[in-house]
N, C-alpha and C. Protein backbone atom coordinates (compact mmCIF):
# COMPACT_ATOMS: atom_id res chain seq x y z
N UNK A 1 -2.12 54.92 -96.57
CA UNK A 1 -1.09 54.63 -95.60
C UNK A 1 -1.03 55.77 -94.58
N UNK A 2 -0.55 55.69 -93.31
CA UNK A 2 -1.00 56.40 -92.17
C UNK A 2 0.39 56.55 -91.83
N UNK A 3 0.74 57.79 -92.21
CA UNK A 3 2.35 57.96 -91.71
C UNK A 3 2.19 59.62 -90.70
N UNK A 4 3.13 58.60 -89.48
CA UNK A 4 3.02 59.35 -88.25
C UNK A 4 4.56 60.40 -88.67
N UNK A 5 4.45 61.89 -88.32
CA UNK A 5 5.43 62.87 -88.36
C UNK A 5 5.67 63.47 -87.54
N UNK A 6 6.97 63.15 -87.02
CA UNK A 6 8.12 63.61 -85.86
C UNK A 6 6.98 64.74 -84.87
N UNK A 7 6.32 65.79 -85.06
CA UNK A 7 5.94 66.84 -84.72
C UNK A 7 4.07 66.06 -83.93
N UNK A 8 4.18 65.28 -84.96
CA UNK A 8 2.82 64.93 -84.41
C UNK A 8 2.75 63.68 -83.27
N UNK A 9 4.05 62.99 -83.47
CA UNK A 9 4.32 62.34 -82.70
C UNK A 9 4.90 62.85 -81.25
N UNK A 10 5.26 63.84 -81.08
CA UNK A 10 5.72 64.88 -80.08
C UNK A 10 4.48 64.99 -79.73
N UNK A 11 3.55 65.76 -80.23
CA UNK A 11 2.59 65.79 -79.70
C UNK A 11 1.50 64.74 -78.93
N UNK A 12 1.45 63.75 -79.31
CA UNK A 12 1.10 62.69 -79.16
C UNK A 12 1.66 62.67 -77.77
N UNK A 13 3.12 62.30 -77.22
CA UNK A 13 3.87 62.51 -76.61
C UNK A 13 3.62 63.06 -74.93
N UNK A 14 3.41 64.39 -75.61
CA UNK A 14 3.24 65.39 -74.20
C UNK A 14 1.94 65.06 -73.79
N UNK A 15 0.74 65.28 -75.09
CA UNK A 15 -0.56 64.75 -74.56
C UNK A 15 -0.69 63.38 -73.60
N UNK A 16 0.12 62.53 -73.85
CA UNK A 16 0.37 61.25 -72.87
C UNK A 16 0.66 61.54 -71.61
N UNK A 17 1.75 62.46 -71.79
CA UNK A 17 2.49 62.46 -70.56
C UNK A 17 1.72 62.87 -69.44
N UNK A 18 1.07 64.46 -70.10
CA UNK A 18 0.45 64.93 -69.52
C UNK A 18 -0.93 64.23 -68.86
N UNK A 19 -1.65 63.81 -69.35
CA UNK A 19 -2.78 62.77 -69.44
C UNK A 19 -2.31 61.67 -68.05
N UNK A 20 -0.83 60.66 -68.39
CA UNK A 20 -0.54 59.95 -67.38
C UNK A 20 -0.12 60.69 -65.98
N UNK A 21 -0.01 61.77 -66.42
CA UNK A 21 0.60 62.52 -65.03
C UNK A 21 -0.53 62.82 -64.28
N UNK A 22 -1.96 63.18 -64.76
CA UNK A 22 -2.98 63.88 -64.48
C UNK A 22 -3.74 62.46 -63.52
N UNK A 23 -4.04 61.29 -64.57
CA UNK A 23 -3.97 60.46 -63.88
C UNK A 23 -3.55 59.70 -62.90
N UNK A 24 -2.11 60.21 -62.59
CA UNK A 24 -1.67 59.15 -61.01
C UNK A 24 -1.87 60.43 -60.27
N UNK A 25 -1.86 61.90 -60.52
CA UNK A 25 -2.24 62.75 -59.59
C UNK A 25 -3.60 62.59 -58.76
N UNK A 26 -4.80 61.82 -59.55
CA UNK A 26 -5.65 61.85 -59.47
C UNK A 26 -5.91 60.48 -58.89
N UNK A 27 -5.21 59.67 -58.75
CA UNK A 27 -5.33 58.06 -57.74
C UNK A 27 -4.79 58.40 -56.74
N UNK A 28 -3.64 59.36 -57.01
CA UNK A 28 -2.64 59.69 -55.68
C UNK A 28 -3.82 60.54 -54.99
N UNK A 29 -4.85 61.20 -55.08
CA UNK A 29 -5.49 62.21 -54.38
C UNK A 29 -6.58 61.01 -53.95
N UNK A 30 -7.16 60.18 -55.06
CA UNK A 30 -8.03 58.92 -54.14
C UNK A 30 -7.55 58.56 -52.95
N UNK A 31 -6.65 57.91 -53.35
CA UNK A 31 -5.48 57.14 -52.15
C UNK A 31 -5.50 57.38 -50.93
N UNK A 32 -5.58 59.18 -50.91
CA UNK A 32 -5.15 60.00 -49.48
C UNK A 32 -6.71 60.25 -49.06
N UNK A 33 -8.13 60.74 -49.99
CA UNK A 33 -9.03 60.02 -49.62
C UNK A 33 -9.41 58.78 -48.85
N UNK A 34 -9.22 57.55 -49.58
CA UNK A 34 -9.33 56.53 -48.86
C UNK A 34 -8.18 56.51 -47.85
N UNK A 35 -7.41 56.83 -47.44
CA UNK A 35 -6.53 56.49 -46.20
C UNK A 35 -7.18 57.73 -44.88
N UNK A 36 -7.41 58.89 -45.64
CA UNK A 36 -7.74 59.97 -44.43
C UNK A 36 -9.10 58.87 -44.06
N UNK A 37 -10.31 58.45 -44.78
CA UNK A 37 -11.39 57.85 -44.38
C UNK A 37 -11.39 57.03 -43.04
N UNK A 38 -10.13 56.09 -44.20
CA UNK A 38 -9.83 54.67 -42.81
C UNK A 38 -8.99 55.57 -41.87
N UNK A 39 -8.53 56.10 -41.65
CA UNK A 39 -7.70 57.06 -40.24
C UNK A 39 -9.05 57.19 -39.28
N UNK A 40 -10.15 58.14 -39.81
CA UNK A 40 -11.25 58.61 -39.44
C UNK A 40 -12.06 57.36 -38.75
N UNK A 41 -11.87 56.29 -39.51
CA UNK A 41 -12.93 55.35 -38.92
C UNK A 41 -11.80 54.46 -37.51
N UNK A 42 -10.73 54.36 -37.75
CA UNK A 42 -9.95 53.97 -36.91
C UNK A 42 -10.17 54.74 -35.20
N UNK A 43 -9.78 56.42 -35.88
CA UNK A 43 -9.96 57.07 -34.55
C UNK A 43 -11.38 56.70 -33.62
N UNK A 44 -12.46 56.64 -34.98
CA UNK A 44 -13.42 56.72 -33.60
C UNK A 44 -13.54 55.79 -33.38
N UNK A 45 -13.23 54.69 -33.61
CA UNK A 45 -13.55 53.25 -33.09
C UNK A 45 -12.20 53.26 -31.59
N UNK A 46 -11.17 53.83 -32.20
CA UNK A 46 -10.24 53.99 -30.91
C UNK A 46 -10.84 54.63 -29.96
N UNK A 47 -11.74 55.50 -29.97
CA UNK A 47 -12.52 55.96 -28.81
C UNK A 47 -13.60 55.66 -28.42
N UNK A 48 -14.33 54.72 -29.02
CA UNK A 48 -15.47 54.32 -28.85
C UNK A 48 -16.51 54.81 -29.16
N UNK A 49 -16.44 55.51 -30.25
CA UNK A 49 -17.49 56.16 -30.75
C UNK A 49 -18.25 55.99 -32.03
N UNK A 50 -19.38 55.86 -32.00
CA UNK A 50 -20.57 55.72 -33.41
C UNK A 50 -20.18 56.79 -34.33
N UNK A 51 -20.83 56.69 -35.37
CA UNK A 51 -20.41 57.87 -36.32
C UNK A 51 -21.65 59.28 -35.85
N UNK A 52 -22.87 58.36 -35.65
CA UNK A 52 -23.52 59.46 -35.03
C UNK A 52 -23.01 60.19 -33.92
N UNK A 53 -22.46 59.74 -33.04
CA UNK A 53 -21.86 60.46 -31.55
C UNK A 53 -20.85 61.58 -32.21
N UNK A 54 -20.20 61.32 -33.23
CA UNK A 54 -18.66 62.21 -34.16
C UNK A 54 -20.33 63.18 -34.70
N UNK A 55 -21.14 62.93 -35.57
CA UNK A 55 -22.23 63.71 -36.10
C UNK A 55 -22.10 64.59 -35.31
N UNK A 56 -23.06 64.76 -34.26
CA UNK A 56 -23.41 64.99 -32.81
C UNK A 56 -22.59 66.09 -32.44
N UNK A 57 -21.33 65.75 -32.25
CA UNK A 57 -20.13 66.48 -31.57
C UNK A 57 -19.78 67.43 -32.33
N UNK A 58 -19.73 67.15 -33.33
CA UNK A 58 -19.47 68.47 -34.62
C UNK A 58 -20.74 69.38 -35.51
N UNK A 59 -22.14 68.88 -35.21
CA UNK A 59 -22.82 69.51 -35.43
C UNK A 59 -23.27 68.96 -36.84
N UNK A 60 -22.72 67.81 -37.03
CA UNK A 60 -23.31 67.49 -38.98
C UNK A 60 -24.29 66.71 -38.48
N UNK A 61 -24.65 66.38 -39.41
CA UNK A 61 -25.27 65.35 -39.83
C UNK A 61 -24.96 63.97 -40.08
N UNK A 62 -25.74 63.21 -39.47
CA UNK A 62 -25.00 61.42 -39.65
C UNK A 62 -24.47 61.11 -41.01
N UNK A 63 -25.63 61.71 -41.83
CA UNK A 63 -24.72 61.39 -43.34
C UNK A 63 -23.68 62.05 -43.46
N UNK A 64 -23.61 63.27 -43.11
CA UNK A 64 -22.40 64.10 -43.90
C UNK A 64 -20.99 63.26 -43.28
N UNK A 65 -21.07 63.12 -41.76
CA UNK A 65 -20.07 62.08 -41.20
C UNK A 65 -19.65 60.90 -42.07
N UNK A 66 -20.58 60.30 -42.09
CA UNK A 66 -20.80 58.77 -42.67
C UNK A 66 -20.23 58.91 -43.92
N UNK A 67 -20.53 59.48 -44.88
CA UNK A 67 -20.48 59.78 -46.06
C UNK A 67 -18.71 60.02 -46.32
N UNK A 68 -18.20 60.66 -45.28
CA UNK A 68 -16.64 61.19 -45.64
C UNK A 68 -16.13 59.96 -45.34
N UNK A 69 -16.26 58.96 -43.39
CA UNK A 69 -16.12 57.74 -43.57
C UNK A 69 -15.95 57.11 -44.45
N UNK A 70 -17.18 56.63 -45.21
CA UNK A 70 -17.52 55.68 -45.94
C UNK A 70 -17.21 55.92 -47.55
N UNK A 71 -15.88 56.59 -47.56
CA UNK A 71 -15.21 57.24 -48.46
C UNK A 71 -16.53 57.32 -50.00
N UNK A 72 -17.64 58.35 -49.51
CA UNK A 72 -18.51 58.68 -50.84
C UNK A 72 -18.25 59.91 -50.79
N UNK A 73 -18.01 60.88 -50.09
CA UNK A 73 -18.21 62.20 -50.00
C UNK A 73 -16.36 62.74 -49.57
N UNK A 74 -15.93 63.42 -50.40
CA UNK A 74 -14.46 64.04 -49.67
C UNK A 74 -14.64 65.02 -48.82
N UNK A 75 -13.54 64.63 -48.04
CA UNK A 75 -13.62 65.51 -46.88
C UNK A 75 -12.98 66.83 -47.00
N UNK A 76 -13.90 68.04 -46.94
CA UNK A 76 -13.52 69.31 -47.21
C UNK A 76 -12.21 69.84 -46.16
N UNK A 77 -11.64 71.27 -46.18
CA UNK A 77 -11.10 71.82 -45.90
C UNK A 77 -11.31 71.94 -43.96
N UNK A 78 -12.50 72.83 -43.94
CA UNK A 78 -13.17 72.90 -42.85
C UNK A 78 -13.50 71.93 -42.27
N UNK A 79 -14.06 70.94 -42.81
CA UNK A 79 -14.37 69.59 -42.15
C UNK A 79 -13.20 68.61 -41.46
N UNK A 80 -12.12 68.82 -42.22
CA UNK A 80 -11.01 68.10 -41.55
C UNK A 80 -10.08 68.69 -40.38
N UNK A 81 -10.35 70.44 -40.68
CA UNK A 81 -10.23 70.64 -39.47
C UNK A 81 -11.13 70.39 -38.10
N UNK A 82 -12.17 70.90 -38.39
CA UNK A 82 -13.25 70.02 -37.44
C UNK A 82 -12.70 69.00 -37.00
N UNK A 83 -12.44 67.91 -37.62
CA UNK A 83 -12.29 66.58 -37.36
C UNK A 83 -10.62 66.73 -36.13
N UNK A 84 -9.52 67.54 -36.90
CA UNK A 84 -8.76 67.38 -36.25
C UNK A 84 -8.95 67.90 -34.84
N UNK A 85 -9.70 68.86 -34.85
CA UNK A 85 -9.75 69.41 -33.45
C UNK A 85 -10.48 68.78 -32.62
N UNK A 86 -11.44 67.80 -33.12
CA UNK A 86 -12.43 66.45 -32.24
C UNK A 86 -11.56 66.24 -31.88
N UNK A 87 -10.45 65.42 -32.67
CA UNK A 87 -9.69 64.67 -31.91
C UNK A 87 -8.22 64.87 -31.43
N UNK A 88 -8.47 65.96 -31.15
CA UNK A 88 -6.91 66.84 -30.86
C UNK A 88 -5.73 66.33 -31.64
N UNK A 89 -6.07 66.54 -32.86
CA UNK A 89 -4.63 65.87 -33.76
C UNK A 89 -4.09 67.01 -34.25
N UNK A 90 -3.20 67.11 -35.08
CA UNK A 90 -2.72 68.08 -35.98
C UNK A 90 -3.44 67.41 -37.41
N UNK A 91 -4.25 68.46 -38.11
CA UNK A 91 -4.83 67.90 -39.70
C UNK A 91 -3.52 67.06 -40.61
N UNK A 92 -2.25 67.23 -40.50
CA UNK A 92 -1.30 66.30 -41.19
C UNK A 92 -1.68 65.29 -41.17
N UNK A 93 -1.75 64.81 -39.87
CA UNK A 93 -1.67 63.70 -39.38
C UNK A 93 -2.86 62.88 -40.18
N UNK A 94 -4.11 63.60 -40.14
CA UNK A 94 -5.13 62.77 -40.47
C UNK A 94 -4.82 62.55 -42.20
N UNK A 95 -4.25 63.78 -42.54
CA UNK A 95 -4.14 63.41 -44.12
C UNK A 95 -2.85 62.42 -44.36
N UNK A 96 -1.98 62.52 -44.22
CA UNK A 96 -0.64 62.05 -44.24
C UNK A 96 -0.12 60.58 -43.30
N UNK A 97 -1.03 60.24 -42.41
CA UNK A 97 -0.06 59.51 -40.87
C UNK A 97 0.82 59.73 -40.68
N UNK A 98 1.12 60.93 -40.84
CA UNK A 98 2.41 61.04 -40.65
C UNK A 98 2.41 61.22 -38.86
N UNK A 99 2.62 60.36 -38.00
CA UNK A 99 2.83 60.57 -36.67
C UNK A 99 3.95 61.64 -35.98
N UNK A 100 4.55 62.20 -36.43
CA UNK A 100 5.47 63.22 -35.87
C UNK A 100 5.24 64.20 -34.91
N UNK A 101 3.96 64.65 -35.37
CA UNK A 101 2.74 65.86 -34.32
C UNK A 101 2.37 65.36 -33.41
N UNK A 102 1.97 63.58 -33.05
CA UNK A 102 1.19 63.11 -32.33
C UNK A 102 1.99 63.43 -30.93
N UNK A 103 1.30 64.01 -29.72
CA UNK A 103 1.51 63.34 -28.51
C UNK A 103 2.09 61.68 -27.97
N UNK A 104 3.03 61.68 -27.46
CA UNK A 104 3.27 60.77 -26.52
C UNK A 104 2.10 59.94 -25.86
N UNK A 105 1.16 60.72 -25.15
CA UNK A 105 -0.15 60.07 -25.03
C UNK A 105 -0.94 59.42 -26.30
N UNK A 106 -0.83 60.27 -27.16
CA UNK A 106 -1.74 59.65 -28.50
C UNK A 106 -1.14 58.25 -28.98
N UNK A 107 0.18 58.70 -29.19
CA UNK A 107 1.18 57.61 -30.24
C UNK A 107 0.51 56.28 -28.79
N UNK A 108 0.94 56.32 -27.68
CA UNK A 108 0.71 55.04 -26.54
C UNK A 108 -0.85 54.65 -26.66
N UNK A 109 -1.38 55.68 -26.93
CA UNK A 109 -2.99 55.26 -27.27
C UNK A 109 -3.46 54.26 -28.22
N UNK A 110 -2.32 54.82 -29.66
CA UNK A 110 -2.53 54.19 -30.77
C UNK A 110 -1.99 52.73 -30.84
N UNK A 111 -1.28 52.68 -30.02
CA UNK A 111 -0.05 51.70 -29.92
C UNK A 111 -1.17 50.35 -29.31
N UNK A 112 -1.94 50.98 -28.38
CA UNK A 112 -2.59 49.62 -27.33
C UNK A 112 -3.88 49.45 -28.20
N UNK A 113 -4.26 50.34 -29.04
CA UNK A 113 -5.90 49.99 -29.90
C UNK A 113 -5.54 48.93 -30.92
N UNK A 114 -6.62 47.91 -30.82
CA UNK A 114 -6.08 47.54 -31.58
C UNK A 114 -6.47 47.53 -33.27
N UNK A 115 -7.33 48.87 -33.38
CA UNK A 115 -7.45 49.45 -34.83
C UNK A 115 -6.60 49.63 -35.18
N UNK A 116 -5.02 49.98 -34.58
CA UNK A 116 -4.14 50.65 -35.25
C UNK A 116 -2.86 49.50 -35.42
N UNK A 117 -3.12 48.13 -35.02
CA UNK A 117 -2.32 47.38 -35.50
C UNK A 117 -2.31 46.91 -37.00
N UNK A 118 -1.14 46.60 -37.48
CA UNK A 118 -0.65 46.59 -38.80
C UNK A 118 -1.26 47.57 -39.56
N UNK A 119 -0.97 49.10 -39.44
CA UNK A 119 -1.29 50.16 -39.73
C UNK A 119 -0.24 50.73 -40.65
């Protein structure tokens, strides 16, 4: 017979918790992956640009571009600044949407593309 005791069941417990916590930390960090990606692919399509032309402009490589796009590769530290300064954003923005930083010009930019409808 398999009898569970108060102490081991505690343990049991925290190991869960901990475990489930680790886990939505870790979808929650996908999540903002896949959303910075689609931001990324939004912008340059709002400007009209290939992923090679974004390559190009920043000095990578089509894959390394493509790759953060095409949510296989995360987008580093440095790289997202890069990115923000392509596109004159504040890096929040690209991680977060959080629009608050954006220009008046940008937000009216975003407003008429129509990548950024039902956004």
């Amino acid at each position: 017979m398999f009898v569970i005791k108060k102490a081991n069941l505690f343990s049991v417990s925290v190991v869960f918790d901990a475990w489930t916590t680790e886990l939505a930390l870790k979808e929650n960090k996908e999540r903002i992956y896949l959303e910075l990606a689609e931001r990324l692919r939004r912008l340059r399509k709002m400007h009209g640009w290939s992923q090679s032309e974004i390559a190009s402009k920043l000095g990578w490589t089509n894959t390394s571009y493509s790759d953060i796009e095409g949510f296989r590769k995360k987008c580093d530290l440095n790289s997202l600044v890069d990115l923000a300064e392509l596109y004159q954003l504040n890096p929040d923005f690209l991680i977060t949407g959080n629009r608050d930083q954006l220009s008046a010009e940008m937000i009216a930019k975003m407003e008429k593309s129509l990548e950024w409808m039902h956004w």
